[in-house]
C-alpha atoms as a PDB file:
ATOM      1  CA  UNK A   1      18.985 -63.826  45.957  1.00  0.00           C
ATOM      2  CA  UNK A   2      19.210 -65.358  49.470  1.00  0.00           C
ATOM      3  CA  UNK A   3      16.767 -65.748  51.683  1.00  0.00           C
ATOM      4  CA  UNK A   4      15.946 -63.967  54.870  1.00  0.00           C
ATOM      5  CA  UNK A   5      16.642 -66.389  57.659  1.00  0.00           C
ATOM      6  CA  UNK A   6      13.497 -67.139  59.915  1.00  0.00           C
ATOM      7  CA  UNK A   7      13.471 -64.390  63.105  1.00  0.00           C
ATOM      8  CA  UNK A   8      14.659 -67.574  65.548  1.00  0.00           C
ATOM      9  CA  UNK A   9      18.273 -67.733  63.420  1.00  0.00           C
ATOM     10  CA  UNK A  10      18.207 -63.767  63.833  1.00  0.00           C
ATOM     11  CA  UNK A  11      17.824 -64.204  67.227  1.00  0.00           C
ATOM     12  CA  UNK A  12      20.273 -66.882  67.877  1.00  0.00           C
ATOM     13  CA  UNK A  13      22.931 -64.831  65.521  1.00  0.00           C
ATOM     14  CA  UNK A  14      22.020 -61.918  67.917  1.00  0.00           C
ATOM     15  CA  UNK A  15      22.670 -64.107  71.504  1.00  0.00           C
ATOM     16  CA  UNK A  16      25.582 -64.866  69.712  1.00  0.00           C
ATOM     17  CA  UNK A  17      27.434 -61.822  68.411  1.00  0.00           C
ATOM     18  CA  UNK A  18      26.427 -59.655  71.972  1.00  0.00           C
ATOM     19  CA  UNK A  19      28.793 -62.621  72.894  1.00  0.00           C
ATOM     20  CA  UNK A  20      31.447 -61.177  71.176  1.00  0.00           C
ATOM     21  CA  UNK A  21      31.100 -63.443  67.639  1.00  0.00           C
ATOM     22  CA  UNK A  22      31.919 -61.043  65.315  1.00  0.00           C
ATOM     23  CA  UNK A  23      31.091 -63.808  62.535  1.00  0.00           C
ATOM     24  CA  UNK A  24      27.139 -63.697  63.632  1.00  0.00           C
ATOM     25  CA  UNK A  25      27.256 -59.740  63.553  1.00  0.00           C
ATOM     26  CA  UNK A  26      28.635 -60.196  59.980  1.00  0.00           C
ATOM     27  CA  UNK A  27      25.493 -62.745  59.173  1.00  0.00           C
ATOM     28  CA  UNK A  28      23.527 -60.108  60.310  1.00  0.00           C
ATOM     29  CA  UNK A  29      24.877 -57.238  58.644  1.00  0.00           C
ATOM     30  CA  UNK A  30      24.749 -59.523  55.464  1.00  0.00           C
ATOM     31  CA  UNK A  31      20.872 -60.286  55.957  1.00  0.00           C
ATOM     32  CA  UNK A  32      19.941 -56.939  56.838  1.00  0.00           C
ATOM     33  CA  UNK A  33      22.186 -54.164  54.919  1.00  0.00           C
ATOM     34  CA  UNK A  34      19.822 -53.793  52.081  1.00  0.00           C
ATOM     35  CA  UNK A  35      16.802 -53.190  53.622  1.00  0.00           C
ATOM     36  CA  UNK A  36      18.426 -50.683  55.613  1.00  0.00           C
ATOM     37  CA  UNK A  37      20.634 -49.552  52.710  1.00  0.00           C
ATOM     38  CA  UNK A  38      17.363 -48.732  50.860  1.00  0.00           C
ATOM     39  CA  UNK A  39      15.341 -47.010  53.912  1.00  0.00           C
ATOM     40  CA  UNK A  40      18.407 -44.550  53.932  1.00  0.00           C
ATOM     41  CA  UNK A  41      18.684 -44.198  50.365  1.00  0.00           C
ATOM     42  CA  UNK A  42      15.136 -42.842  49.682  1.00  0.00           C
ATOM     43  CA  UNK A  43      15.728 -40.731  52.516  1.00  0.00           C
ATOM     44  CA  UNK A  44      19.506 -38.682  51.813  1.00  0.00           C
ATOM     45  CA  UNK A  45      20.946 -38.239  48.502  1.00  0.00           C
ATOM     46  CA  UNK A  46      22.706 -41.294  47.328  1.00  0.00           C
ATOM     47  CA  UNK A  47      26.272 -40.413  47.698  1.00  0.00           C
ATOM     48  CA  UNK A  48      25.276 -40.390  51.660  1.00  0.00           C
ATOM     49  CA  UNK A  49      23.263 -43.406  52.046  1.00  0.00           C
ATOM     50  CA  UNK A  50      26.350 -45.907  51.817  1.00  0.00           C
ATOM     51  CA  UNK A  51      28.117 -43.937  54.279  1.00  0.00           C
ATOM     52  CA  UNK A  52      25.189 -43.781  56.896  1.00  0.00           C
ATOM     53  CA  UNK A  53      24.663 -47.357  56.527  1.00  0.00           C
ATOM     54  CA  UNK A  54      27.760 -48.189  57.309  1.00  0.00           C
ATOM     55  CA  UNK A  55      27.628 -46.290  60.463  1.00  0.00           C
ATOM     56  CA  UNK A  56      24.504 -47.411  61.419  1.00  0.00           C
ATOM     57  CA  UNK A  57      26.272 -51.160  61.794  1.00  0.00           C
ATOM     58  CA  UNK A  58      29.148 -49.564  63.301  1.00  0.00           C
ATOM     59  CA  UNK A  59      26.580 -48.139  65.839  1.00  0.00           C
ATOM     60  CA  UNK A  60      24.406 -51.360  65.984  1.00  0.00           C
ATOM     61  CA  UNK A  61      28.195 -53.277  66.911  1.00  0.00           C
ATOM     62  CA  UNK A  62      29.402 -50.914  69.747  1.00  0.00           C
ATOM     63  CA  UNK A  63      25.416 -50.424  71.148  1.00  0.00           C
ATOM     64  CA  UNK A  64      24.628 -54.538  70.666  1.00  0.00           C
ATOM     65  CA  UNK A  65      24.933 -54.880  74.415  1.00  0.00           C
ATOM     66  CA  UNK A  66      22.579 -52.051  74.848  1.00  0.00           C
ATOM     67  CA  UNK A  67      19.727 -54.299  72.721  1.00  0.00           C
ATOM     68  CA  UNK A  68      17.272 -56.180  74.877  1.00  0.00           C
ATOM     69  CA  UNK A  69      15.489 -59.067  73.711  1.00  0.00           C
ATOM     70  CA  UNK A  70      11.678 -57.589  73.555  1.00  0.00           C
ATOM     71  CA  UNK A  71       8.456 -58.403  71.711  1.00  0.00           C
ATOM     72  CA  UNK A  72       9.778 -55.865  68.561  1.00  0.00           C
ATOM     73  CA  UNK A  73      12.830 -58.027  65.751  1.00  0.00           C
ATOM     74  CA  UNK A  74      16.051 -56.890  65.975  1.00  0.00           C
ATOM     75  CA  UNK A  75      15.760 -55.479  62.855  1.00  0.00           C
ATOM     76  CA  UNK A  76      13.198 -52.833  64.211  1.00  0.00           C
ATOM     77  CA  UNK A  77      15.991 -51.771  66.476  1.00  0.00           C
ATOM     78  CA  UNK A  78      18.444 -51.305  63.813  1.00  0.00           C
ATOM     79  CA  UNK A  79      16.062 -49.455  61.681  1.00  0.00           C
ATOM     80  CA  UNK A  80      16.086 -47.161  64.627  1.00  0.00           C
ATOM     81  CA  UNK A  81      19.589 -46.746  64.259  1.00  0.00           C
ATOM     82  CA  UNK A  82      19.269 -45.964  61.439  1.00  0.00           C
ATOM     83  CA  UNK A  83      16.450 -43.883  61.031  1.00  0.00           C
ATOM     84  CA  UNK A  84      18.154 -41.276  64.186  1.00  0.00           C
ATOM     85  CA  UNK A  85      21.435 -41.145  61.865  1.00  0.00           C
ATOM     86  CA  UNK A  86      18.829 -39.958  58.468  1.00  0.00           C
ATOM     87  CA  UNK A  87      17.320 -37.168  61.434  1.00  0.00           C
ATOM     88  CA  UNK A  88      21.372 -36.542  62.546  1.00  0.00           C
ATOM     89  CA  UNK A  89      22.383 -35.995  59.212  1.00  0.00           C
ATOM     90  CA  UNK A  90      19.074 -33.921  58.579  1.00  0.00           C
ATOM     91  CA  UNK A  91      19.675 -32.010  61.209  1.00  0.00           C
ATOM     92  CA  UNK A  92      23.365 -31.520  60.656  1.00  0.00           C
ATOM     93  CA  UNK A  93      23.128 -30.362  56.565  1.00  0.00           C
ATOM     94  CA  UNK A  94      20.225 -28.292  55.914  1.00  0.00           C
ATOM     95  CA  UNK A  95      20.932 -27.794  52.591  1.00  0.00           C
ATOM     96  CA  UNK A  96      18.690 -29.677  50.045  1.00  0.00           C
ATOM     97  CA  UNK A  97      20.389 -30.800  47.043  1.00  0.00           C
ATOM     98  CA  UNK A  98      19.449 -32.698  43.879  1.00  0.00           C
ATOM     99  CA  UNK A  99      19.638 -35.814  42.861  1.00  0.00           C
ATOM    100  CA  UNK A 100      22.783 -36.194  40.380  1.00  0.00           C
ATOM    101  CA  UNK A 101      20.788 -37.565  37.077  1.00  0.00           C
ATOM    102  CA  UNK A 102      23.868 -37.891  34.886  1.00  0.00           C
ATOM    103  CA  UNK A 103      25.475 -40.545  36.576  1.00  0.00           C
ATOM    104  CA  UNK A 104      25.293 -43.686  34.205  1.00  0.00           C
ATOM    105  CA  UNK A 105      23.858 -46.939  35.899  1.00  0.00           C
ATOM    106  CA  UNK A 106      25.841 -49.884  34.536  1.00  0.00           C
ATOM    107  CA  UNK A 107      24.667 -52.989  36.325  1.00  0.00           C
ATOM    108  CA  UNK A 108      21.276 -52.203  34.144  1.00  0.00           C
ATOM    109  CA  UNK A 109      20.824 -54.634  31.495  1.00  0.00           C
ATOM    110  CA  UNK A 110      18.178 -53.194  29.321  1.00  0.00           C
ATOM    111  CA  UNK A 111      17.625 -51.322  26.218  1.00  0.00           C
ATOM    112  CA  UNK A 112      18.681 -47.433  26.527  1.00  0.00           C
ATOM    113  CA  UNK A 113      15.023 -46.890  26.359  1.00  0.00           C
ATOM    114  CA  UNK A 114      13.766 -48.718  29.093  1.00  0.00           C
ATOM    115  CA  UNK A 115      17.204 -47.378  31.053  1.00  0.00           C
ATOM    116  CA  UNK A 116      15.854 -43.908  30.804  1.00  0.00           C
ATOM    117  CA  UNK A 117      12.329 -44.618  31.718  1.00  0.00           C
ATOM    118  CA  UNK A 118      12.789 -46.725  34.823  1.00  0.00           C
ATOM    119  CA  UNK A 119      15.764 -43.826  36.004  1.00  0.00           C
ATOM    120  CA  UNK A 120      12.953 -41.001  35.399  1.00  0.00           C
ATOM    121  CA  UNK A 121      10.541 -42.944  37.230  1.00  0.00           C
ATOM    122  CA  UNK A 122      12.651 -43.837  40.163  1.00  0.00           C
ATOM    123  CA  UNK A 123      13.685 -40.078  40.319  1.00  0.00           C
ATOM    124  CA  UNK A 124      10.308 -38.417  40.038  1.00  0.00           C
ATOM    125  CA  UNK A 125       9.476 -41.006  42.592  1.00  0.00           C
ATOM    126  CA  UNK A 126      12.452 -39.980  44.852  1.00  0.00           C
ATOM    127  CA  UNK A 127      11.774 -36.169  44.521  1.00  0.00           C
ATOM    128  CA  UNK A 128       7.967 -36.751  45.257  1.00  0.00           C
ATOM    129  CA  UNK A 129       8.973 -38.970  48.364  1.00  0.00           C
ATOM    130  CA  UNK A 130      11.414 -36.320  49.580  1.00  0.00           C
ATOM    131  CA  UNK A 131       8.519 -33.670  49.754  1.00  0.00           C
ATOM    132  CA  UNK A 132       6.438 -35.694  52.283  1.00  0.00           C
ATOM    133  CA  UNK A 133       6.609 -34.786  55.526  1.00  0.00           C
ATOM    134  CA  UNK A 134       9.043 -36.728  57.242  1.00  0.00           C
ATOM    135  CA  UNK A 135       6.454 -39.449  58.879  1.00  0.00           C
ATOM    136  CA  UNK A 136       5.311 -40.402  55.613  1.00  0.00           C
ATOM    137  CA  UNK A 137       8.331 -40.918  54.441  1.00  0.00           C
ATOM    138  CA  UNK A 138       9.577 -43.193  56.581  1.00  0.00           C
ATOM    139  CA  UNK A 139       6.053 -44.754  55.969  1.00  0.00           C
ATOM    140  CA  UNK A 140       6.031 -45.443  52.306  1.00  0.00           C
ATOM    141  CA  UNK A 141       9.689 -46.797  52.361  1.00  0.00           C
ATOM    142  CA  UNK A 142       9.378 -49.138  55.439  1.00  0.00           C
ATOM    143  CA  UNK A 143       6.242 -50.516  54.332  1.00  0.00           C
ATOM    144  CA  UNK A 144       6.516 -50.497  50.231  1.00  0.00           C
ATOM    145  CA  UNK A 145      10.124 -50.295  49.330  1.00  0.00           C
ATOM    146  CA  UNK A 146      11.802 -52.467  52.207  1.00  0.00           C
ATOM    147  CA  UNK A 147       8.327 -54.513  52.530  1.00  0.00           C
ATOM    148  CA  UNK A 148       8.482 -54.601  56.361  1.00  0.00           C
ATOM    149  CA  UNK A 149       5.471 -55.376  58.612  1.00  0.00           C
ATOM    150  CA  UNK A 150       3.467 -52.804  60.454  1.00  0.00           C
ATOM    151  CA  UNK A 151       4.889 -54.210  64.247  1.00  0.00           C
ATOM    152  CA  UNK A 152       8.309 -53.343  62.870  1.00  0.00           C
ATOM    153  CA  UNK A 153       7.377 -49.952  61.282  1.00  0.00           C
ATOM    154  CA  UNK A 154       5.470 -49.204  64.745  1.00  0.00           C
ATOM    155  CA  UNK A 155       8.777 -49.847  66.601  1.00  0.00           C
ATOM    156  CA  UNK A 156      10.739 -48.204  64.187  1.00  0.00           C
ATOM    157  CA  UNK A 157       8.565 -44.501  64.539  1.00  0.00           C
ATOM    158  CA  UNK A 158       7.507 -45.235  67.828  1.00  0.00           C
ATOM    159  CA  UNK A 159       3.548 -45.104  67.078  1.00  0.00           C
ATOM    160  CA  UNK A 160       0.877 -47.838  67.261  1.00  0.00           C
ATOM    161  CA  UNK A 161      -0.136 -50.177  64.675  1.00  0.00           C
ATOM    162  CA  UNK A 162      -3.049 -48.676  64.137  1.00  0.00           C
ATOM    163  CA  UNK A 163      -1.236 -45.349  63.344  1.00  0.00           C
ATOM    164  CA  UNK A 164       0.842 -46.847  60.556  1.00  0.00           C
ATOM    165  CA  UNK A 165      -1.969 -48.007  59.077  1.00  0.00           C
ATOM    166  CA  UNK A 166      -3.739 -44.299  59.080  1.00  0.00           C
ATOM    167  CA  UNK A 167      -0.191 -43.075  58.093  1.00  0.00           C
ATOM    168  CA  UNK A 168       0.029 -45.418  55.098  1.00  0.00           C
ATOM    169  CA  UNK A 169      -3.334 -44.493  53.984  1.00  0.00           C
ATOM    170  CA  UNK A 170      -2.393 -41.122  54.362  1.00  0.00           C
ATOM    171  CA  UNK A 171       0.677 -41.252  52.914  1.00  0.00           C
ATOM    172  CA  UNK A 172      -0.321 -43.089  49.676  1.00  0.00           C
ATOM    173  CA  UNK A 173      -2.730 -40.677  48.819  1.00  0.00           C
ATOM    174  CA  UNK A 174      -0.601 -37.692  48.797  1.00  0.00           C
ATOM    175  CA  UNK A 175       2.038 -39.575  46.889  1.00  0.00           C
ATOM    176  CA  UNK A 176      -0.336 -40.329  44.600  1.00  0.00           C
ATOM    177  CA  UNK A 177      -2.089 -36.858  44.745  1.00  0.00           C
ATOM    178  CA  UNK A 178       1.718 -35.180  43.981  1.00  0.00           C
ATOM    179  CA  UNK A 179       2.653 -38.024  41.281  1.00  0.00           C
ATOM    180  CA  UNK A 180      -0.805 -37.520  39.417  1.00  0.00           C
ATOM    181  CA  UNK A 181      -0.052 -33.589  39.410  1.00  0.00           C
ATOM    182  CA  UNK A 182       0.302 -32.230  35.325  1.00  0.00           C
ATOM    183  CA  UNK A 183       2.885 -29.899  37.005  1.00  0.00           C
ATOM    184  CA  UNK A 184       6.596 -31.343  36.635  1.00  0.00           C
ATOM    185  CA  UNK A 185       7.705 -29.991  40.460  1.00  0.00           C
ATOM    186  CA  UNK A 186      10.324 -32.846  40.519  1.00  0.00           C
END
């Protein structure tokens, strides 16, 4: 697994591609398409979340003149990309739909057992994340699935530290309030 480069090489491959280097933007797209890969895919049904990522580097390319050095990463402004696309697409499809269990995951290598329990677990998990209000959604999988920091989740939902934090809290406890529930909702 490579590493994240430190925020000064972000910033340089940044200067660089709003230059036109379309080599840095691909450095960047390779250091940050997971995390924001994963923020959409907790947030749309996985058939989507490829497709939105995709555009929201298309978007970060054609806007990258737009982006203004500031006190918040550049990867706070591409979660914001991203993040108006999930809303978009929200906005766009109102029709819920469920998450497609039969689909066999063959990069897994585990026993059947184990297979089943972690692909229960990450769908209950799904399904209970995708009943929280929007806020703490965007919460639980900035902070605990992509592992960002609380300046970039600020940025990202345009609140204070200080509000993430209460959001978090908040957040946590009805995940764990719905996840602890003897009724099988999900």
């Amino acid at each position: 697994m490579s590493e994240t480069p430190p925020k000064k090489d972000l910033g340089r491959l940044v200067e660089r591609a709003q230059q036109g280097d379309a080599d840095a933007f691909g450095k960047i797209y390779d250091e940050l398409v997971k995390p924001i890969y994963r923020y959409i895919y907790y947030r749309v049904d996985p058939q989507i979340a490829e497709d939105l990522t995709e555009e929201t580097f298309l978007k970060a390319w054609q806007s990258l003149s737009k982006y203004k050095k500031t006190k918040h990463p550049f990867s706070a402004w591409v979660f914001r990309i991203a993040h108006n696309l999930v809303c978009d697409y929200y906005r766009k499809n109102r029709i819920i739909s469920e998450i497609d269990e039969s689909v066999p995951d063959e990069k897994v290598e585990a026993s059947p057992k184990l297979q089943l329990n972690l692909k229960l677990n990450e769908v209950k998990l799904r399904k209970a994340i995708k009943k929280l209000p929007d806020n703490y959604q965007q919460v639980i999988v900035l902070k605990y699935i992509n592992e960002e920091q609380n300046t970039v989740i600020a940025k990202v939902i345009g609140k204070t530290e200080g509000a993430v934090r209460t959001l978090q809290f908040r957040a946590l406890e009805k995940l764990r309030q719905m996840l602890s529930e003897k009724k099988e909702d999900f």
